[in-house]
Protein backbone atom coordinates (compact mmCIF):
# COMPACT_ATOMS: atom_id res chain seq x y z
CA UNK A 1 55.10 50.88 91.38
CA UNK A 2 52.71 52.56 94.30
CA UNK A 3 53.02 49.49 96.30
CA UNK A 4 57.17 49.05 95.92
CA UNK A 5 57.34 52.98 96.48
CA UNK A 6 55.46 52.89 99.66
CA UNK A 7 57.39 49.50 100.99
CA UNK A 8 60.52 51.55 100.16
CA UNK A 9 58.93 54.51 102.49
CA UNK A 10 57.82 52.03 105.69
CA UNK A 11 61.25 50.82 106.05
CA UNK A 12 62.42 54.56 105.85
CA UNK A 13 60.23 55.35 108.61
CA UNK A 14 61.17 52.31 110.08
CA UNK A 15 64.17 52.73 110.12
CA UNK A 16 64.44 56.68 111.18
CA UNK A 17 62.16 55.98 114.08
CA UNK A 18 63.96 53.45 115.54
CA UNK A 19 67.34 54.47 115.33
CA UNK A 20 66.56 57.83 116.78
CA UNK A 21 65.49 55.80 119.90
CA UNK A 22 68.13 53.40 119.95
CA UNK A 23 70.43 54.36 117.70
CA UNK A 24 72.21 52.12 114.83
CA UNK A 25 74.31 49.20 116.09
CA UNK A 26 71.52 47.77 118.00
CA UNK A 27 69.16 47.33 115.45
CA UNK A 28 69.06 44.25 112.98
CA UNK A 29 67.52 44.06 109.27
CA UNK A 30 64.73 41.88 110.31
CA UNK A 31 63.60 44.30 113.23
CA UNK A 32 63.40 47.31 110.98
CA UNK A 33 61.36 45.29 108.21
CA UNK A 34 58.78 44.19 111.54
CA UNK A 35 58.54 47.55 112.37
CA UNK A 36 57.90 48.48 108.60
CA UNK A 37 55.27 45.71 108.52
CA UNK A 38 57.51 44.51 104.96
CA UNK A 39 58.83 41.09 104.01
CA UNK A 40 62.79 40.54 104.88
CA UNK A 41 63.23 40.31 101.08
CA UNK A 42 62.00 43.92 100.35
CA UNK A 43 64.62 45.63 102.19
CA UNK A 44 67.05 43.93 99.99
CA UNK A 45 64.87 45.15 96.89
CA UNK A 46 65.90 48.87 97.65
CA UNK A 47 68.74 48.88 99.94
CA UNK A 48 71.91 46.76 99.57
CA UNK A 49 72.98 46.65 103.41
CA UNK A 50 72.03 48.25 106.83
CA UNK A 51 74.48 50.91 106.14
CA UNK A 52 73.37 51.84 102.88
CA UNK A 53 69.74 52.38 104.42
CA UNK A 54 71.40 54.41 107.03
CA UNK A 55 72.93 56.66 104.40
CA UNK A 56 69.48 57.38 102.83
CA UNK A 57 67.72 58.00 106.43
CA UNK A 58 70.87 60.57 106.55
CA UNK A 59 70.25 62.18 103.28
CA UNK A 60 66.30 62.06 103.56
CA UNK A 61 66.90 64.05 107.05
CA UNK A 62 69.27 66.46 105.88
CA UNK A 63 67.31 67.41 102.71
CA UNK A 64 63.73 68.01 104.91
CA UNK A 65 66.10 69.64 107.73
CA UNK A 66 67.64 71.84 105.02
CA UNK A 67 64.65 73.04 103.89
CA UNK A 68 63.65 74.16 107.21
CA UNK A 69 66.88 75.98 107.73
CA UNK A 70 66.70 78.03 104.64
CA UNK A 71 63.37 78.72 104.73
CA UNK A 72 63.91 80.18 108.40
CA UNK A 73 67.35 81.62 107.75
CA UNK A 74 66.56 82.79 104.21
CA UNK A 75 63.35 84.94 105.35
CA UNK A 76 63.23 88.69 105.29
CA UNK A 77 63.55 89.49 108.82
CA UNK A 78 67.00 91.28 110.10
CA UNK A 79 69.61 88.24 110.21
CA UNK A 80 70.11 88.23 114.41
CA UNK A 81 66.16 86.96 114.56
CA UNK A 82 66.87 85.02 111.50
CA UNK A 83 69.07 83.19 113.97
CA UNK A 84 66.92 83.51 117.15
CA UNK A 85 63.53 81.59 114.86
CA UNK A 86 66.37 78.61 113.78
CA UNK A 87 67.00 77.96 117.36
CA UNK A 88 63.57 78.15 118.57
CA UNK A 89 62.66 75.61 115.55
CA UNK A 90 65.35 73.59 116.83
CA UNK A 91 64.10 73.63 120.69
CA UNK A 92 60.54 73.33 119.60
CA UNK A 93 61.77 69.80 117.53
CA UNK A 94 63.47 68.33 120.47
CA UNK A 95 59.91 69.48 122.66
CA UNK A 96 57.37 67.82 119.79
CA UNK A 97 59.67 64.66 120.36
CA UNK A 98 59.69 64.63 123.96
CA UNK A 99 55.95 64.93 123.69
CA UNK A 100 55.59 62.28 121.20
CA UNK A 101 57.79 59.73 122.78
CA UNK A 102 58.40 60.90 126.19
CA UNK A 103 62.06 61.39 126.23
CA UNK A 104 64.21 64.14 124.22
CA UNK A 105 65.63 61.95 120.88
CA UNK A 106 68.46 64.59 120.31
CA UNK A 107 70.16 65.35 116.53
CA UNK A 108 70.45 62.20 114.53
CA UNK A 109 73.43 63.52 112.97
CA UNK A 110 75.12 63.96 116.64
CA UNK A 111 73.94 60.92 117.73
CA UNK A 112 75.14 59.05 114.48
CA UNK A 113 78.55 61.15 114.80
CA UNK A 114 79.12 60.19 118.37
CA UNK A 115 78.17 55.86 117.20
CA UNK A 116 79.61 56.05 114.28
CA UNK A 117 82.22 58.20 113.41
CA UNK A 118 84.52 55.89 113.91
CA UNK A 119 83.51 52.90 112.69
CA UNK A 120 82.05 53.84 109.21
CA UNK A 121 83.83 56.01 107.19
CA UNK A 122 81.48 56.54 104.29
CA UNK A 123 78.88 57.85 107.13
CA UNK A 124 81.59 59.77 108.89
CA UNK A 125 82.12 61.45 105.40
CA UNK A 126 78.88 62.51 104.95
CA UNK A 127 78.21 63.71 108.39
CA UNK A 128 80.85 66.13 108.07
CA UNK A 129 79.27 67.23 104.65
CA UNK A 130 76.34 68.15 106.52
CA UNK A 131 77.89 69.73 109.21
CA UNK A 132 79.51 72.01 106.82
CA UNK A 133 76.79 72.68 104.87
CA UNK A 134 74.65 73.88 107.85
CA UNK A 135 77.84 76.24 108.94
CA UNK A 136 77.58 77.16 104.87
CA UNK A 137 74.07 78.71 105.57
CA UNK A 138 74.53 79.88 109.19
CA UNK A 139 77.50 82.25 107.49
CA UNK A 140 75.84 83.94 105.14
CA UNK A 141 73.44 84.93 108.00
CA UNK A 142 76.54 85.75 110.06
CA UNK A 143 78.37 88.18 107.33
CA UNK A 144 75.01 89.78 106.49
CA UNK A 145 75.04 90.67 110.27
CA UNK A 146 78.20 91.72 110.47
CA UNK A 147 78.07 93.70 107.13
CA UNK A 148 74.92 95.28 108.92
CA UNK A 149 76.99 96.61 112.39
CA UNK A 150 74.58 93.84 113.93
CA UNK A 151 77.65 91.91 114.69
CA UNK A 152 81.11 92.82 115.96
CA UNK A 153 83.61 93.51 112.96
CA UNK A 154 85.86 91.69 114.92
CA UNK A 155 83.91 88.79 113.90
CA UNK A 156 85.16 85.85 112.19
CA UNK A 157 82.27 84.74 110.00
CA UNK A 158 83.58 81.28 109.99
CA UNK A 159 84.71 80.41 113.10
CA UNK A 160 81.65 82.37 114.49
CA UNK A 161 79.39 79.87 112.27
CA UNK A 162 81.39 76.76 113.20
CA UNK A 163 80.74 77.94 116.90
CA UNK A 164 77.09 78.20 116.04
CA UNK A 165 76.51 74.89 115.27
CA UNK A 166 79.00 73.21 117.36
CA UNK A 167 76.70 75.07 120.09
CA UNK A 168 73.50 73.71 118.43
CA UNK A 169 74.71 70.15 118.47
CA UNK A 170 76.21 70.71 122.60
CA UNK A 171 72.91 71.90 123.99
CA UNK A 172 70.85 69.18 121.88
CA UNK A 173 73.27 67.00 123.17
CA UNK A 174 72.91 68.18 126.69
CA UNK A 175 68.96 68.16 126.30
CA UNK A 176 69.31 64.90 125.40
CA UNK A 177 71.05 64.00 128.41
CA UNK A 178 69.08 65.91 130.91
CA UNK A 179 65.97 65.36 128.84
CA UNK A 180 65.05 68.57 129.19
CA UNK A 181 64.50 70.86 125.71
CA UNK A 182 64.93 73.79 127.94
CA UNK A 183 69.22 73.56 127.65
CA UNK A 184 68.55 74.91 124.47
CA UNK A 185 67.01 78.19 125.97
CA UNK A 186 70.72 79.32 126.49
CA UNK A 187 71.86 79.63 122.68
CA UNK A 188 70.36 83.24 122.30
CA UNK A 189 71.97 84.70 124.57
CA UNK A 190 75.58 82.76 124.07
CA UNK A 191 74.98 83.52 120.07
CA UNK A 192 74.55 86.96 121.13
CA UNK A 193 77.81 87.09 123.00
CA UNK A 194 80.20 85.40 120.54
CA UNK A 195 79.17 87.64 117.38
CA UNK A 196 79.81 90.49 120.19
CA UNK A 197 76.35 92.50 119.20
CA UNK A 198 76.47 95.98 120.21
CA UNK A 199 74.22 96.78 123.56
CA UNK A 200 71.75 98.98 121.22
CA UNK A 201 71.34 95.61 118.95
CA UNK A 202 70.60 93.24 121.69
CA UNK A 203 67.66 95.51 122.71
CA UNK A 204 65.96 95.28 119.09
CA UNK A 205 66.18 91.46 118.69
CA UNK A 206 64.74 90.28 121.76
């Protein structure tokens, strides 16, 4: 059972590393089981077809990436820095991976969104189960911020938390691009700006 577990686990890892670097059409069954260091037929054993294994690298990200983000937006602090540690957690990812691998690897779930979105419509499904999940936990932040006077009561908690992440996923995005985790310096201040926090706020989050 160890042994089948941990075959299971290589082609996982396999399979997440490489399709972070070069995302998913490129890559073939008998690569990822190389990389794994697994016979062919084990990859059959646990997963039924490529896309099936990219389904469980998607789930298997989300679930340690939603730990993260509760953990950060669920602490005690006020819910503006709340905010402010998720997006330093998020620049400081895209900086460990530059480190690791020498070039920024970006948000698996943009980069799978942007490959494909339109091509796979189980994945495509899912994706936007994520996405809404992750503006599901950003809200709660957002009303407790606005219930506060942290945030404008103009605000729509929504929208504002749609905006959050669709910002998230932009700068990665541009970071990506540029290679350079610093695009994602600018979400403070534009997070700041859309939930229109008061002058005397600003001052007690930074």
């Amino acid at each position: 059972m160890g042994r089948t577990s941990d075959a299971r686990n290589k082609i996982l890892d396999a399979a997440a590393t490489l399709i972070e670097q070069r995302g998913y059409s490129a890559l073939g069954v008998a690569e990822i089981c190389a990389t794994a260091g697994v016979p062919k037929g084990s990859f059959y054993y646990f997963f039924e077809s490529k896309q099936a294994l990219a389904r469980t690298v998607i789930d298997e990200h989300w679930a340690n990436q939603r730990r993260q983000w509760e953990q950060l937006l669920g602490s005690g602090r006020d819910p503006l820095r709340r905010l402010r540690d998720l997006f330093e957690a998020t620049e400081e990812v895209q900086r460990t991976g530059q480190q690791k691998a020498g070039v920024v690897a970006g948000c698996l779930f943009g980069n799978l969104a942007l490959e494909l979105s339109n091509r796979a419509e189980e994945i495509r499904r899912r994706l936007q189960e994520i996405f809404e999940a992750q503006i599901d936990l950003i809200e709660q932040v957002v009303v407790e911020a606005k219930a506060t006077g942290l945030a404008g009561p103009a605000v729509d908690t929504r929208e504002a938390a749609r905006s959050i992440v669709a910002q998230i996923e932009g700068r990665v995005l541009l970071a990506k691009l540029l290679n350079d985790p610093a695009q994602l310096e600018t979400l403070w201040r534009n997070c700041l700006d859309l939930l229109q926090v008061p002058a005397e706020a600003r001052t007690t989050t930074d």
